[in-house]
N, C-alpha and C. Protein backbone atom coordinates (compact mmCIF):
# COMPACT_ATOMS: atom_id res chain seq x y z
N UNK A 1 -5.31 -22.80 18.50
CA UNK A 1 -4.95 -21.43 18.85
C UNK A 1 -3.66 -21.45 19.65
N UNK A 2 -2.30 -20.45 19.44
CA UNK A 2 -1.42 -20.55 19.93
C UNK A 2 -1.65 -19.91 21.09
N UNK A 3 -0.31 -20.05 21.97
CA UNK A 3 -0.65 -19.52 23.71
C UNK A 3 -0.21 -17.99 23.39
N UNK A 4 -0.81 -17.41 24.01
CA UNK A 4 -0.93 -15.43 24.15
C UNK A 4 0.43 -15.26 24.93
N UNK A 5 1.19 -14.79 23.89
CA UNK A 5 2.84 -13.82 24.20
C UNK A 5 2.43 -12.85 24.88
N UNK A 6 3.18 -12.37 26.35
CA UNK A 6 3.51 -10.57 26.47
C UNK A 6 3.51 -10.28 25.45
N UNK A 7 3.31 -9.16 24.81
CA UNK A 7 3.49 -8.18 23.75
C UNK A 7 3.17 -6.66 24.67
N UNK A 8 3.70 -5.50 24.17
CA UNK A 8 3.61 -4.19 24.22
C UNK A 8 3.31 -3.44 23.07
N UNK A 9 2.52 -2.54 23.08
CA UNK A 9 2.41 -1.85 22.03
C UNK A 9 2.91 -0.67 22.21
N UNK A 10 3.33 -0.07 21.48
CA UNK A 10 3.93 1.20 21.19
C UNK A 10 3.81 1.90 20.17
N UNK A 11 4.43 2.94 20.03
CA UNK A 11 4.33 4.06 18.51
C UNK A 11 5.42 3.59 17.70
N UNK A 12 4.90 3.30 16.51
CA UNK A 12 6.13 2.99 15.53
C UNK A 12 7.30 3.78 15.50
N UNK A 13 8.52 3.46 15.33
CA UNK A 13 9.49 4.17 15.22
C UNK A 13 10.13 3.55 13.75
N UNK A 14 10.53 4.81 12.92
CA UNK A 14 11.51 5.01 11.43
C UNK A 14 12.55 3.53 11.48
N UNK A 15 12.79 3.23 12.70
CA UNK A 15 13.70 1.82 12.59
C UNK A 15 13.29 0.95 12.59
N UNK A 16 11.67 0.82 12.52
CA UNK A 16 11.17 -0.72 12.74
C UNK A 16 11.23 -0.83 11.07
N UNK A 17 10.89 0.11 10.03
CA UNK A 17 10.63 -0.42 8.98
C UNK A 17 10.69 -1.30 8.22
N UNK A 18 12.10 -1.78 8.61
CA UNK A 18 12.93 -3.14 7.84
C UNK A 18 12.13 -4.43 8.34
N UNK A 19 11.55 -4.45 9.41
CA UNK A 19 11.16 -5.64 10.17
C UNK A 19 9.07 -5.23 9.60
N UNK A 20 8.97 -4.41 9.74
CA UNK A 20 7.91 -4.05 9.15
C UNK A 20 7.39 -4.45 7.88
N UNK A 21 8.12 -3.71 7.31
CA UNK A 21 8.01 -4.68 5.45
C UNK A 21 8.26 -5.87 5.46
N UNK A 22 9.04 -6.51 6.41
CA UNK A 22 9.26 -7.99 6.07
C UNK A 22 7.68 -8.83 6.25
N UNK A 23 7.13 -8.43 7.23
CA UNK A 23 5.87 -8.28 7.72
C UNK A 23 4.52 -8.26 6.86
N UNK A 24 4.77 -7.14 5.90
CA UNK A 24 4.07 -6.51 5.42
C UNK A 24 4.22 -7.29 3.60
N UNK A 25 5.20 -7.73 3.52
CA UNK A 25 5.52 -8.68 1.81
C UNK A 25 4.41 -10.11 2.49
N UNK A 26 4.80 -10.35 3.38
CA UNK A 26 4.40 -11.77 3.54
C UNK A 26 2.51 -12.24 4.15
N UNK A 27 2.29 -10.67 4.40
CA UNK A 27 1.17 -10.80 4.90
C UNK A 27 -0.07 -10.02 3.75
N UNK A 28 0.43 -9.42 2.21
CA UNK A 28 -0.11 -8.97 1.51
C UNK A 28 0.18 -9.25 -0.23
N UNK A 29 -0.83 -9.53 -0.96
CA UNK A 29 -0.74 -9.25 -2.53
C UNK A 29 -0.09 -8.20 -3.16
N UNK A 30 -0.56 -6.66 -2.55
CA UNK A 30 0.04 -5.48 -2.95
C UNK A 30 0.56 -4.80 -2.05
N UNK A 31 1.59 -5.68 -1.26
CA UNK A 31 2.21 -4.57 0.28
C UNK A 31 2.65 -3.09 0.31
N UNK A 32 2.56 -2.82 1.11
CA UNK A 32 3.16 -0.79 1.01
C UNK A 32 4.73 -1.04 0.82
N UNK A 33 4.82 0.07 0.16
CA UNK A 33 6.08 0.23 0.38
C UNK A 33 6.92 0.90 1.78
N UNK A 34 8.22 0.94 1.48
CA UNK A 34 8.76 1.68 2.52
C UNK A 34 8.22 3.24 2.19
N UNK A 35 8.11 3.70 1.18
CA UNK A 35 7.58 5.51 0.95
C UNK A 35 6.36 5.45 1.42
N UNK A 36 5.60 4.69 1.32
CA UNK A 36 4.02 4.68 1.64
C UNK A 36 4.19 4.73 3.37
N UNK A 37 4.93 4.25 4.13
CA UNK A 37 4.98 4.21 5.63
C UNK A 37 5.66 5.67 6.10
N UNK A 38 6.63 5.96 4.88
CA UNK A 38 7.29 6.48 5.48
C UNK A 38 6.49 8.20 5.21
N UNK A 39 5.47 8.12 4.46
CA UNK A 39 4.60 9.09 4.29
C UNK A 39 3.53 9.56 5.25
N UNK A 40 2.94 8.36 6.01
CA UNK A 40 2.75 8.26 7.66
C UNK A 40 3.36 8.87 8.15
N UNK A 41 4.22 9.08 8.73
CA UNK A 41 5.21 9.32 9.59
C UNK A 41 4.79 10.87 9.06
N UNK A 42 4.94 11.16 8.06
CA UNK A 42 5.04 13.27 7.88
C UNK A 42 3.79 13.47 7.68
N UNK A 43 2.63 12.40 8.00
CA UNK A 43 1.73 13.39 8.67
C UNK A 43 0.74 12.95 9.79
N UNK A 44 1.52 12.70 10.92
CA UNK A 44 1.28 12.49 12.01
C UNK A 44 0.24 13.29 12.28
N UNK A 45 -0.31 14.67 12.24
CA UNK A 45 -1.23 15.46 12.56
C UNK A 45 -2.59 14.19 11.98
N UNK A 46 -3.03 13.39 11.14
CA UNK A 46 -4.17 12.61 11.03
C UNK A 46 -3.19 11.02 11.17
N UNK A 47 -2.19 10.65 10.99
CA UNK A 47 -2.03 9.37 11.10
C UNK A 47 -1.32 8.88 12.33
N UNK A 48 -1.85 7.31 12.62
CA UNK A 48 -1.08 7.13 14.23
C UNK A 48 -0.38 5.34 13.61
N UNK A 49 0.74 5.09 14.04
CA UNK A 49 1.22 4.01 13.43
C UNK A 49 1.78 3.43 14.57
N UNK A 50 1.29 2.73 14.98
CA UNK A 50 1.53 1.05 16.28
C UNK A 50 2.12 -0.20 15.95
N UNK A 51 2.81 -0.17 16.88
CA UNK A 51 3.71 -1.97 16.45
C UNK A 51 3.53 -2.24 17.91
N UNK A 52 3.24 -3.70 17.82
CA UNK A 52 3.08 -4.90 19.12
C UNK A 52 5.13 -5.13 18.78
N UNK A 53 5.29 -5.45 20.35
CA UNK A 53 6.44 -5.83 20.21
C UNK A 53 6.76 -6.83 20.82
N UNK A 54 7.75 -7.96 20.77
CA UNK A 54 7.45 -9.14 21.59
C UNK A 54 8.44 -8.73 22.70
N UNK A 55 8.06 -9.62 23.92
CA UNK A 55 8.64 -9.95 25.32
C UNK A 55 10.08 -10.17 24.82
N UNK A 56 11.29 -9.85 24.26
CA UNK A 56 12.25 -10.51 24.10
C UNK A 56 13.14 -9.13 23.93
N UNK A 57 14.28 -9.45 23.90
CA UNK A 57 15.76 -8.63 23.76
C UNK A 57 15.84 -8.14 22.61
N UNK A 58 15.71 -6.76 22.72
CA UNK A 58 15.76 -5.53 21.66
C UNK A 58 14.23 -5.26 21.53
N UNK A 59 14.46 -4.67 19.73
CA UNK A 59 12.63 -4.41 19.38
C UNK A 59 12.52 -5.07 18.41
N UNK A 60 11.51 -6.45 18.69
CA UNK A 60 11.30 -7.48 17.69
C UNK A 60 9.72 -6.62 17.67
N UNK A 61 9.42 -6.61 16.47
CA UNK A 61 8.46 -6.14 15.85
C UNK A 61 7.74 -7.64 15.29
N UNK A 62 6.12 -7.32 16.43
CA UNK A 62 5.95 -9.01 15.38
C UNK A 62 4.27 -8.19 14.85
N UNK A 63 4.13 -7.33 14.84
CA UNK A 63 2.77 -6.82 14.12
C UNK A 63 2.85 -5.02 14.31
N UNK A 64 1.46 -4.53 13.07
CA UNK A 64 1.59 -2.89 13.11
C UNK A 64 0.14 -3.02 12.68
N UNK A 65 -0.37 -1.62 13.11
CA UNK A 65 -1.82 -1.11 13.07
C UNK A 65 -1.26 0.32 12.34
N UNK A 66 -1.41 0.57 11.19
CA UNK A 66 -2.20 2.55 10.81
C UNK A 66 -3.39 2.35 10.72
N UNK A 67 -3.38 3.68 11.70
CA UNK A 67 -5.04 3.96 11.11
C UNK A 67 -4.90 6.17 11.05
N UNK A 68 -6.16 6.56 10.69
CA UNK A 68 -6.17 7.99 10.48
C UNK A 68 -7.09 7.95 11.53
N UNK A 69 -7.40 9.12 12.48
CA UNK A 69 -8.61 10.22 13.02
C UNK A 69 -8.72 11.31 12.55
N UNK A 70 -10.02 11.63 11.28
CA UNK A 70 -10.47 12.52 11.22
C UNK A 70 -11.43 12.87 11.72
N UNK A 71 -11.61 14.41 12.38
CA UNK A 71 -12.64 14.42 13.39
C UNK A 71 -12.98 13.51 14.33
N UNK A 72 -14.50 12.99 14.12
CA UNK A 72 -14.37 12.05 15.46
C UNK A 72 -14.89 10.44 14.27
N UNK A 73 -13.68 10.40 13.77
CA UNK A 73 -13.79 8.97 12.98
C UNK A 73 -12.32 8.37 12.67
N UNK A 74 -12.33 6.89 13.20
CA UNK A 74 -11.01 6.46 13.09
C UNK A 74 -11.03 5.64 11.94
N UNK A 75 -10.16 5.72 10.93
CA UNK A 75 -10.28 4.71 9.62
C UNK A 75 -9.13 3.65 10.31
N UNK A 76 -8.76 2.05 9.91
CA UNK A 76 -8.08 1.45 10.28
C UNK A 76 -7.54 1.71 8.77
N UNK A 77 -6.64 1.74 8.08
CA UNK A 77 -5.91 1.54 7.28
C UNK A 77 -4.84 0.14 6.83
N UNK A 78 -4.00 -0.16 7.95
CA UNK A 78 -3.37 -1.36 7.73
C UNK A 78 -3.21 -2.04 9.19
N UNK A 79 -3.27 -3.58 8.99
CA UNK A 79 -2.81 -4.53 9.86
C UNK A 79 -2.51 -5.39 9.93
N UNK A 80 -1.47 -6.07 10.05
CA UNK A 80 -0.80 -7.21 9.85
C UNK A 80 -0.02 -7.54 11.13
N UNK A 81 -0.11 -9.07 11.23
CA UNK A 81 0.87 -9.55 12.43
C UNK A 81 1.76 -10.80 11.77
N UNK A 82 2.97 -10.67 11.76
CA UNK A 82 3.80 -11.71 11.41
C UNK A 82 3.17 -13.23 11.61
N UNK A 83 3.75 -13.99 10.47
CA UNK A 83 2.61 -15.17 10.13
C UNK A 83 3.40 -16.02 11.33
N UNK A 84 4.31 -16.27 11.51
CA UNK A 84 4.69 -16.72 13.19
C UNK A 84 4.36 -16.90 14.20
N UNK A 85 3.55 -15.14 14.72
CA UNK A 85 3.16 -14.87 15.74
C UNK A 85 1.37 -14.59 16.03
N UNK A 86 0.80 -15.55 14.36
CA UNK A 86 -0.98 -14.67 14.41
C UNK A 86 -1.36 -15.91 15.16
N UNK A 87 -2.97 -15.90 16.02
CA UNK A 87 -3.62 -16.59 16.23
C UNK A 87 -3.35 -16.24 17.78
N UNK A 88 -2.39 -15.39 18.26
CA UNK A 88 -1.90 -15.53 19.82
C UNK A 88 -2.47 -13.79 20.17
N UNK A 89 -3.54 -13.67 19.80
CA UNK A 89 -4.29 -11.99 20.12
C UNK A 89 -3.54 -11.10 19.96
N UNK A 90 -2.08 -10.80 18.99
CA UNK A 90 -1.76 -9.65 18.78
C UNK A 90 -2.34 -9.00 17.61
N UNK A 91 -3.15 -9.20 16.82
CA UNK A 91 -4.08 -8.37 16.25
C UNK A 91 -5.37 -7.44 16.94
N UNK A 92 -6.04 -8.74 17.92
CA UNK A 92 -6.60 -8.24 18.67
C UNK A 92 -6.41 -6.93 19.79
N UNK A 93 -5.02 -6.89 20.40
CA UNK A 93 -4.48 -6.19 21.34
C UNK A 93 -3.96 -4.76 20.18
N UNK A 94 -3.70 -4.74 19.19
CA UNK A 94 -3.28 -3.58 18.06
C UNK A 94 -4.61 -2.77 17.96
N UNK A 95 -5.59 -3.61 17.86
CA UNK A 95 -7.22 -3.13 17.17
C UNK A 95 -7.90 -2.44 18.86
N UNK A 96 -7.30 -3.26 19.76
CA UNK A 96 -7.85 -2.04 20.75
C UNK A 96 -7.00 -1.15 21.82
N UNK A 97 -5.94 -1.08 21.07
CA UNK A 97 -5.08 -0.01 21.63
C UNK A 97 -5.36 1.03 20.68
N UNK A 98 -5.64 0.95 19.25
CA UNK A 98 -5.81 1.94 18.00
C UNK A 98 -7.28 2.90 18.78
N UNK A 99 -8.39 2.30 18.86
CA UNK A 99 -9.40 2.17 19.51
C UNK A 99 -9.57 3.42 20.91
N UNK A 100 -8.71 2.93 21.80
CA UNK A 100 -8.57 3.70 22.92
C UNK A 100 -7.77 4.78 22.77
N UNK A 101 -6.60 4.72 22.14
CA UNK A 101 -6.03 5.85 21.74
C UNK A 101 -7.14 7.02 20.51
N UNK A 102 -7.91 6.58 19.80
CA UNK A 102 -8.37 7.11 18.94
C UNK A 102 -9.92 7.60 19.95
N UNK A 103 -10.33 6.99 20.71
CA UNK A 103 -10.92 7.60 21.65
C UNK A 103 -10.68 8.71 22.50
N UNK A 104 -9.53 8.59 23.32
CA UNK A 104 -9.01 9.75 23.73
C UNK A 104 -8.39 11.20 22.90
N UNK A 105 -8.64 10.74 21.93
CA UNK A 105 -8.51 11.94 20.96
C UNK A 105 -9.49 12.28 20.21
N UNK A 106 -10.84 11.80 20.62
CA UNK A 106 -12.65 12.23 20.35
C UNK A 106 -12.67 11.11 18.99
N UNK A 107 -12.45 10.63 19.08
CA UNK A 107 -13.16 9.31 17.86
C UNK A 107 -14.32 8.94 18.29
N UNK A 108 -15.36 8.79 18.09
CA UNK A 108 -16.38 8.05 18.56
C UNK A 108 -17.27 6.90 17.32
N UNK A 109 -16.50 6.88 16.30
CA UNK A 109 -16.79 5.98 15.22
C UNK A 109 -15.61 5.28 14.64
N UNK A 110 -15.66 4.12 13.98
CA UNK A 110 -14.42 3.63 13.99
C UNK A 110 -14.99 2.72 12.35
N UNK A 111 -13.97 2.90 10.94
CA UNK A 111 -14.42 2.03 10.05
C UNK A 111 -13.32 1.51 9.77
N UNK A 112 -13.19 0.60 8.26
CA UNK A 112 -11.96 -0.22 7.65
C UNK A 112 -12.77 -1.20 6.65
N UNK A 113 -11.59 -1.02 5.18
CA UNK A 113 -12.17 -2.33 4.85
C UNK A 113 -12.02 -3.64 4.83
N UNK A 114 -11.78 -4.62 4.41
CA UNK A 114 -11.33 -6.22 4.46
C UNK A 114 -12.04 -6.63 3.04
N UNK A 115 -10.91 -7.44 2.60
CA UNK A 115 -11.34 -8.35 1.77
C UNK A 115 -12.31 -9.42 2.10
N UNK A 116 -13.01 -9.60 1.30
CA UNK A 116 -14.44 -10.90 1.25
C UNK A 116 -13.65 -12.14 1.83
N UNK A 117 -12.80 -12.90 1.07
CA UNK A 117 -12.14 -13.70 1.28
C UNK A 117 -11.27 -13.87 2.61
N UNK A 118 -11.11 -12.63 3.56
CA UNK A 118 -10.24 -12.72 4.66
C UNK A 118 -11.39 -13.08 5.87
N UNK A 119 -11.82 -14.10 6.08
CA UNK A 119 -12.50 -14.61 7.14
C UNK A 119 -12.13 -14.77 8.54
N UNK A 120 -10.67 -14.73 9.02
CA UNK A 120 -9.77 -15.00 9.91
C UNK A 120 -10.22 -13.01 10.35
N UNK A 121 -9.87 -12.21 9.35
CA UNK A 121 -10.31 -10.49 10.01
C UNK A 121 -11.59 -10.59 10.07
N UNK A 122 -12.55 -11.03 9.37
CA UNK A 122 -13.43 -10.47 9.58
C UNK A 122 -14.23 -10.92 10.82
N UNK A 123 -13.85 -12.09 11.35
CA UNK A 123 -14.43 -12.57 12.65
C UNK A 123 -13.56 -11.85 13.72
N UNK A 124 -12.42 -11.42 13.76
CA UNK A 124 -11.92 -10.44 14.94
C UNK A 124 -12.68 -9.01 14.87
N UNK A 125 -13.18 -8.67 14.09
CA UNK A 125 -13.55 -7.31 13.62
C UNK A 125 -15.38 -7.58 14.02
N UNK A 126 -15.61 -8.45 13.97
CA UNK A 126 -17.44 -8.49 14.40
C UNK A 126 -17.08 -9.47 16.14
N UNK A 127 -16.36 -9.68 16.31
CA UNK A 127 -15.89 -10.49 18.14
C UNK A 127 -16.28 -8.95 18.28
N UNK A 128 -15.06 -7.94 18.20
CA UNK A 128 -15.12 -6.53 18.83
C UNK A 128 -15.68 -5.64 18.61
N UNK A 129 -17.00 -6.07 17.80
CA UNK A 129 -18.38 -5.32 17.95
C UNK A 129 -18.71 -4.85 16.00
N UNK A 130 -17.78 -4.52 15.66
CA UNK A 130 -17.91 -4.07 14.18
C UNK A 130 -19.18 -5.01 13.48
N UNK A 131 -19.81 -4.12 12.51
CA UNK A 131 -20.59 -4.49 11.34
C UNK A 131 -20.46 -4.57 10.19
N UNK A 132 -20.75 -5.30 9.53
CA UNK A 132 -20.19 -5.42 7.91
C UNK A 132 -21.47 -4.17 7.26
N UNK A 133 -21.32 -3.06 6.65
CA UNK A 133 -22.32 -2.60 6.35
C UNK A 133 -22.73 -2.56 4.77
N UNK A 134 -21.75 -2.45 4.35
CA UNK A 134 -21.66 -2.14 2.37
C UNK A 134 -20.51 -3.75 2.04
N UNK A 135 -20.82 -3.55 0.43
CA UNK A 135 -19.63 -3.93 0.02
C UNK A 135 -19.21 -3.18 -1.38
N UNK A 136 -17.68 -2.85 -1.04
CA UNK A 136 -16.87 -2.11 -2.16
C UNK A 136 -16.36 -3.12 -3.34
N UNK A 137 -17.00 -2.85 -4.17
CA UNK A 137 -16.96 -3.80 -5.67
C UNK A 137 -15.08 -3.67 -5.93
N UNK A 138 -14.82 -4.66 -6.32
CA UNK A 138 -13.41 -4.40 -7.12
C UNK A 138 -12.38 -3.56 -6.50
N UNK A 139 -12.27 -3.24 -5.05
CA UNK A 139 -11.41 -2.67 -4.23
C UNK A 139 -10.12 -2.87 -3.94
N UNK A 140 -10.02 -4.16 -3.88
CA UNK A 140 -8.50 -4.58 -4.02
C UNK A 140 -8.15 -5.31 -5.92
N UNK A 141 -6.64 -4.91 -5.98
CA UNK A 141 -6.03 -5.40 -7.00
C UNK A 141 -5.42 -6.36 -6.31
N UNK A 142 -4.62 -7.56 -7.35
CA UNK A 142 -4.07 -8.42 -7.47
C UNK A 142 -3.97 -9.57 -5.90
N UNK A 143 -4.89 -10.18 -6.05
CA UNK A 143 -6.21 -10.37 -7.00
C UNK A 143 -7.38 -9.36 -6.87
N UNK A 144 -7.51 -9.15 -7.70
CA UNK A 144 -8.90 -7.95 -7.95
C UNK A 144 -10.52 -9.19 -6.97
N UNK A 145 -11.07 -8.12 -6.27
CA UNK A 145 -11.62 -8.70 -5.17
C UNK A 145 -12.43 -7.57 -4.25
N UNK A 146 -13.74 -7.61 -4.20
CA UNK A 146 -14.18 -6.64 -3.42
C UNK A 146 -14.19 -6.78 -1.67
N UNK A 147 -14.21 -5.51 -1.01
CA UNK A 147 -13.87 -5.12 0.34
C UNK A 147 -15.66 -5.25 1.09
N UNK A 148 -15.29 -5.40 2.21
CA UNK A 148 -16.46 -5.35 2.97
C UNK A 148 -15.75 -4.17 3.86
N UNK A 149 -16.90 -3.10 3.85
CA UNK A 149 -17.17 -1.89 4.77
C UNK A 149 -17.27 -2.52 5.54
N UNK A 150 -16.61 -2.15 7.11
CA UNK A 150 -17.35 -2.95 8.44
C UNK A 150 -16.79 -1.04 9.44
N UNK A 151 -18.35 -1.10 10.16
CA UNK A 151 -18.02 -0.16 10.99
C UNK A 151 -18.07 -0.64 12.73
N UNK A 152 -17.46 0.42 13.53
CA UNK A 152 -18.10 0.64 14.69
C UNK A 152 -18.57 1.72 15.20
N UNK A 153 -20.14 1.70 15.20
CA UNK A 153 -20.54 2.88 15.57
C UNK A 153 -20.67 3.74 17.05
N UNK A 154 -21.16 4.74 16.92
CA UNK A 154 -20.81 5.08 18.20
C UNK A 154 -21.10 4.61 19.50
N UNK A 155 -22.11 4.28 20.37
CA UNK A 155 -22.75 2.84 21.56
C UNK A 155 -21.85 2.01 21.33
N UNK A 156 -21.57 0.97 20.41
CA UNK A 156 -20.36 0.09 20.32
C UNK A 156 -18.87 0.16 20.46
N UNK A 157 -18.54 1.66 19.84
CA UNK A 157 -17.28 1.79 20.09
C UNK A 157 -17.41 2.15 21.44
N UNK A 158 -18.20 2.96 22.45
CA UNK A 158 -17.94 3.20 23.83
C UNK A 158 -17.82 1.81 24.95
N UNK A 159 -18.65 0.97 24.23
CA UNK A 159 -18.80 -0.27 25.11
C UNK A 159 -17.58 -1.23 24.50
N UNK A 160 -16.79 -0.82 23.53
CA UNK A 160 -15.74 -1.73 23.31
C UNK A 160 -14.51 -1.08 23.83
N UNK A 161 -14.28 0.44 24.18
CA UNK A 161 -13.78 0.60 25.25
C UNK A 161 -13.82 0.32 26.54
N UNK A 162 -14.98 0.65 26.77
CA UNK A 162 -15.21 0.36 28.31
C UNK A 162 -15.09 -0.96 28.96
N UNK A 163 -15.57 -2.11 27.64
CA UNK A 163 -15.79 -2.94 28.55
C UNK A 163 -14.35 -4.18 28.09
N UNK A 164 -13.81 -3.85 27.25
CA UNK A 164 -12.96 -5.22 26.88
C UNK A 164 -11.53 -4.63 27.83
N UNK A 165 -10.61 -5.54 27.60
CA UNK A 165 -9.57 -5.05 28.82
C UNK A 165 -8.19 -4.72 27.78
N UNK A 166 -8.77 -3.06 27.37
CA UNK A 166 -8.26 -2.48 26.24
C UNK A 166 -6.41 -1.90 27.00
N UNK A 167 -5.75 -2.08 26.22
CA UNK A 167 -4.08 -1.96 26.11
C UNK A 167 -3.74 -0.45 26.63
């Protein structure tokens, strides 16, 4: 395990994109595009988009969290941390800043899916309380591959606010 960087999290900004996608090719089969992020962005009223940023000069973007709140349910949508910088808790620190922010805006349930094969998420995602509940047949393309539902329900998501030493 690498040693834990300062990092900050913040609200994505339209200029990280370039550093984003670079991010986002290397950490996915079928990455978003730049329209797909940039479709986030116009509708901020349900979507919230976070980048960890490192301790260093300017805005090095080394990971991003979307997720939606509808009502009182937060979907995680995307997350990735530059293959450089994973293993040093900036996934971890994205997943509970999304979390607390999505709390303070009445979330009290929290889901996402993951590929079967991604074992590295799915043990950060059950550390911080989540359950694997279903599995979605044939969910991802290339490679075609089903998703595991994992939730956090409501008792869990309050105690994974309260009690972890959330961003």
């Amino acid at each position: 395990m690498g040693k834990k960087a300062d990092i900050a999290i913040e609200f994505m900004k339209k200029e990280d994109l370039d550093q984003i996608l670079v991010i986002e090719q290397a950490s996915f089969s079928m990455p978003w595009s730049k329209n797909l992020f940039l479709s986030e962005f116009r509708s901020l009223n349900v979507s919230t988009l976070l980048v960890a940023l490192a301790d260093a000069p300017g805005r090095a973007v080394i990971g991003y969290l979307v997720y939606w709140l509808i009502e009182d349910e937060l979907h995680i949508l995307n997350l990735a941390v530059s293959p450089l910088r994973r293993r040093q808790g900036t996934a971890r620190k994205l997943v509970l800043a999304a979390l607390k922010r999505g709390w303070q805006k009445g979330a009290k349930r929290a889901f996402l899916e993951v590929r079967v094969s991604n074992a590295a998420a799915q043990k950060l995602y059950l550390e911080l309380g989540f359950t694997g509940i279903s599995v979605r047949r044939d969910y991802y393309d290339e490679p075609v591959e089903d998703a595991v539902i994992m939730t956090l329900e409501q008792g869990a998501f309050e105690h994974v606010i309260l009690q972890k030493d959330v961003t």
